[in-house]
Protein backbone atom coordinates (compact mmCIF):
# COMPACT_ATOMS: atom_id res chain seq x y z
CA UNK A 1 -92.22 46.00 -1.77
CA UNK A 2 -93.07 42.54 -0.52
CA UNK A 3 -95.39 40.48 -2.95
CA UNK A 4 -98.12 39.07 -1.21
CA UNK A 5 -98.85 35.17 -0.61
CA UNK A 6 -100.62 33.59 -3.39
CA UNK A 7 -101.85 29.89 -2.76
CA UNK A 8 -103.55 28.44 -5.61
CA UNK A 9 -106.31 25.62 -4.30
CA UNK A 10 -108.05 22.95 -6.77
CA UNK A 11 -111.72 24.02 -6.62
CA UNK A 12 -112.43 20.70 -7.06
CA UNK A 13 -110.87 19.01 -3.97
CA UNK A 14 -110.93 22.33 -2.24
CA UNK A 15 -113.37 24.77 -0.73
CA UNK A 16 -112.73 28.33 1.75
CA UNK A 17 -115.60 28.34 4.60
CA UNK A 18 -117.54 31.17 4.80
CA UNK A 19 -116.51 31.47 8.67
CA UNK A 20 -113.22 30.61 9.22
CA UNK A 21 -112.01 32.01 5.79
CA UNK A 22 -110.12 28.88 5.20
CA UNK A 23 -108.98 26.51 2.82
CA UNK A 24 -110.22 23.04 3.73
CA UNK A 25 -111.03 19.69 1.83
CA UNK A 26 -114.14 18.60 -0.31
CA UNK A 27 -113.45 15.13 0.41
CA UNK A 28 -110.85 12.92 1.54
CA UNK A 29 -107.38 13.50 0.05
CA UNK A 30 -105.14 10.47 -1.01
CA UNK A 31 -101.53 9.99 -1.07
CA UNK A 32 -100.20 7.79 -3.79
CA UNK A 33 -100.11 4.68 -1.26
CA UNK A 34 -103.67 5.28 -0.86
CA UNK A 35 -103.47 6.54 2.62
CA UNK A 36 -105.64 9.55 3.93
CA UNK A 37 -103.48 12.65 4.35
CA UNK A 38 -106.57 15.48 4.73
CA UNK A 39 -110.12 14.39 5.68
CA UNK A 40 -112.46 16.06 4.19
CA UNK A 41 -114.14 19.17 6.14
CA UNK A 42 -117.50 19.65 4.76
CA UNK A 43 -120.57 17.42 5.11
CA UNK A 44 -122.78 16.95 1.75
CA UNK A 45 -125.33 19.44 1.06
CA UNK A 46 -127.98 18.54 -2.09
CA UNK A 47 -128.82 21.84 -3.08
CA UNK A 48 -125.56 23.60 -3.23
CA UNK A 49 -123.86 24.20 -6.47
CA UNK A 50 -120.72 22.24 -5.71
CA UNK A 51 -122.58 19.62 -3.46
CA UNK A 52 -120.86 20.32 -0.05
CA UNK A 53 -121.94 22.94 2.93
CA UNK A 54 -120.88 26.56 3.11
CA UNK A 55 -119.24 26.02 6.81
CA UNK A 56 -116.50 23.76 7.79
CA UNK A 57 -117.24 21.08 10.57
CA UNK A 58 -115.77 22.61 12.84
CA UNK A 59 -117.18 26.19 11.98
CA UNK A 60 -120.54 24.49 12.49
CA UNK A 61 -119.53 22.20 15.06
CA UNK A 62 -118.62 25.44 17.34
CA UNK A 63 -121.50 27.41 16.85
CA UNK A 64 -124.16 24.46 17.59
CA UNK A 65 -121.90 24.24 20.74
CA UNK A 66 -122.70 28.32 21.07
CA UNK A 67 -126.64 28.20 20.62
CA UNK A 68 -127.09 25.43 22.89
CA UNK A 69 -125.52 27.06 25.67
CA UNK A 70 -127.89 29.79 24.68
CA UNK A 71 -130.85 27.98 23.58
CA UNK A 72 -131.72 25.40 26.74
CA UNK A 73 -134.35 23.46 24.39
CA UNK A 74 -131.81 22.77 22.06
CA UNK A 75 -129.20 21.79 24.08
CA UNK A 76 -131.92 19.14 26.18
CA UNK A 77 -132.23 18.01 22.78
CA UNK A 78 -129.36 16.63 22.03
CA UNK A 79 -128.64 15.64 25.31
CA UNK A 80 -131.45 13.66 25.37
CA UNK A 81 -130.95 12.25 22.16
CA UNK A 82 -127.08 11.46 22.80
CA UNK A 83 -128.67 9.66 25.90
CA UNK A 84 -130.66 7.50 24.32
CA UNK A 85 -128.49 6.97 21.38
CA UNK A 86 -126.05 5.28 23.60
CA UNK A 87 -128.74 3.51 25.59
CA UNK A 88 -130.27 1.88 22.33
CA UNK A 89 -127.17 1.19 20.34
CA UNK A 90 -127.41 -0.98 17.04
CA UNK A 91 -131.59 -0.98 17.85
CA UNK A 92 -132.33 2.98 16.83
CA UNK A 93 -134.04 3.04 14.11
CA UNK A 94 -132.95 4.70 11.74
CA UNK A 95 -133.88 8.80 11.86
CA UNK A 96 -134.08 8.34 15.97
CA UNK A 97 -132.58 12.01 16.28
CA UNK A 98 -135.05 13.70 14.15
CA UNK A 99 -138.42 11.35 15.49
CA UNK A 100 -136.86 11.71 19.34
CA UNK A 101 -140.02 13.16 20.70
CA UNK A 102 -142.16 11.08 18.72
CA UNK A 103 -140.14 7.94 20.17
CA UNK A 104 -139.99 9.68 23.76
CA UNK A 105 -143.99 10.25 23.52
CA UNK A 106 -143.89 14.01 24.95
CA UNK A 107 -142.12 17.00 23.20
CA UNK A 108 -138.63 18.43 24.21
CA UNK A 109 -140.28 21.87 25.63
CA UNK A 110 -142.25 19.91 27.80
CA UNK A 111 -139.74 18.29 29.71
CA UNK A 112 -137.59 21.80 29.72
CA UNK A 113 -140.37 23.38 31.50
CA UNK A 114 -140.72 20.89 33.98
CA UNK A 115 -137.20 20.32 34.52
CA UNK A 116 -137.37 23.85 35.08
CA UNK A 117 -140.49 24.32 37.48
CA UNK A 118 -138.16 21.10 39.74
CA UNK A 119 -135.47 23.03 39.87
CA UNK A 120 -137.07 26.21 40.54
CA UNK A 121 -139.36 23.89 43.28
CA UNK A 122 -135.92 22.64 44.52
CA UNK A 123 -133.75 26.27 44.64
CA UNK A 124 -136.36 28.78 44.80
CA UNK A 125 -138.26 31.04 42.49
CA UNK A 126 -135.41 32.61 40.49
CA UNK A 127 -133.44 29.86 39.72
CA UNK A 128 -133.53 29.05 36.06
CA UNK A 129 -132.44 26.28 34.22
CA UNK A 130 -130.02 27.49 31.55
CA UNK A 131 -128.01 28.65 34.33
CA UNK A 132 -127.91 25.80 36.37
CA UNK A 133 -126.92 23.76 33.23
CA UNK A 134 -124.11 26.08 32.18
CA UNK A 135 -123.19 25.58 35.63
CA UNK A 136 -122.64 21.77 35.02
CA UNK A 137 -125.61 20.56 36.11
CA UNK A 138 -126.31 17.04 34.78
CA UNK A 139 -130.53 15.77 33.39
CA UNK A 140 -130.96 12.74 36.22
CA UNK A 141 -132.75 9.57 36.23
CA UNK A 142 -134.98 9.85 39.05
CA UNK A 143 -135.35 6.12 39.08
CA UNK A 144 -132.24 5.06 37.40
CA UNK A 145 -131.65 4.01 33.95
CA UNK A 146 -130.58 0.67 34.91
CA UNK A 147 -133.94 -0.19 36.74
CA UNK A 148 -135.37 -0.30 33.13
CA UNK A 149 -135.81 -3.14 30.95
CA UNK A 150 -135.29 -1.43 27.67
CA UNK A 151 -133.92 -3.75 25.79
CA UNK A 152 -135.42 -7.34 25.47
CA UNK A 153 -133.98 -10.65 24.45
CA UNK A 154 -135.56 -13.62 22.77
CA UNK A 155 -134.24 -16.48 21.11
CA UNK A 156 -130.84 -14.70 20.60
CA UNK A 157 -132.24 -11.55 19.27
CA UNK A 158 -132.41 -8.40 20.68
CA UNK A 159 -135.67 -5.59 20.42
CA UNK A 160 -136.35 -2.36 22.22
CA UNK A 161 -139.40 -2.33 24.56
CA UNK A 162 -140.72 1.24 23.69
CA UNK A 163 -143.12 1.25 26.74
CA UNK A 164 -139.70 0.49 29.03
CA UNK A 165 -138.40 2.96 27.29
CA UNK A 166 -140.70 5.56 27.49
CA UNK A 167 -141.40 4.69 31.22
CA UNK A 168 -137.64 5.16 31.59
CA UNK A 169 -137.23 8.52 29.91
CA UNK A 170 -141.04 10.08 30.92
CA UNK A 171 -140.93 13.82 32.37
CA UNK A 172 -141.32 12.57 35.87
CA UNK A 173 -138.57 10.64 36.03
CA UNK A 174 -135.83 13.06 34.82
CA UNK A 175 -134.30 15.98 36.99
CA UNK A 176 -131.86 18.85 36.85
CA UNK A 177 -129.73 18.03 39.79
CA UNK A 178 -125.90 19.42 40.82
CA UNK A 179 -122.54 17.03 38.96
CA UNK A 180 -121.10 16.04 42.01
CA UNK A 181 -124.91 14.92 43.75
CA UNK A 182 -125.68 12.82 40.87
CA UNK A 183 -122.16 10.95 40.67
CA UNK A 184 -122.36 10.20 44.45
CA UNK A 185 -125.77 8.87 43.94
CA UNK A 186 -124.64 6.59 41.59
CA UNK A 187 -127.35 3.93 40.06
CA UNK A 188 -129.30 4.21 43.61
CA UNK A 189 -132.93 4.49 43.76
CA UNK A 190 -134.20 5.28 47.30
């Protein structure tokens, strides 16, 4: 009889995800020269006995990927957010992500249902949204993002104008439009 596989892990550098069933690092794992040889796999978690998550990044990772396909609020969400992440740079503030309606000045089911009632305006009655995003579908500046001041200068420094901002990103300038429309429109405004 063949004797099965036993791997012994160091509970204390290692942890088994509760989805993948595997093995993975707590934290960053040395080699003697002091260069990185495993990353770590699990992000922090305060009220866990050990400290770390339950679920690998890339467990959790995949299944965010997996409700925002399902869940079209969610997934504006962070698209919005990722948007404006990038448009802001160094000047979020710090906590943008989780205050991203109160910075926007309207909340994220707003905009979903009237990026919906466009779309369904634009491609008739039955047309919904989570389909035409799953499709590829990309969120559009009406007036494009480059029309906006958002970010001022003065004497060398740099600040975000919120109302440019919020002008930029309000409800009635965003639309669900087709990929390939959008990238042929470019940064035109007609």
């Amino acid at each position: 009889m063949v004797e099965p596989i036993v791997r012994e892990y160091d509970r204390k550098l290692y942890k088994k995800c509760i989805k993948c069933r595997r093995w993975k690092p707590k934290v960053d794992i040395m080699d003697d020269d002091g260069n990185i040889t495993a990353t770590k796999a699990f992000g922090a978690h305060e009220t866990s006995s050990d400290g770390v998550q339950s679920i690998c990044f890339t467990c959790k990772n995949a299944a965010n990927k997996k409700s925002r396909e399902k869940n079209v609020v969610a997934r504006v969400r962070h698209h919005t957010s990722t948007r404006c992440l990038t448009q802001l740079g160094a000047l979020a503030p710090e906590g943008f992500t989780a205050d991203l309606e109160k910075h926007l000045g309207y909340r994220i089911r707003s905009l979903v249902r009237a990026l919906g009632a466009r779309l369904k305006e634009r491609e008739g009655p039955h047309r919904k949204l989570r389909d035409a995003l799953n499709e590829g579908y990309h969120i559009d500046h009406i007036k494009p993002l480059s029309s906006f001041q958002v970010i001022e200068e003065n004497a060398g420094e740099s600040r975000v104008d919120w109302n440019g901002f919020r002008a930029c990103w309000a409800i009635d300038n965003l639309e669900a439009i087709p990929a390939d429309e959008n990238l042929a429109k470019g940064a035109k405004y007609e």
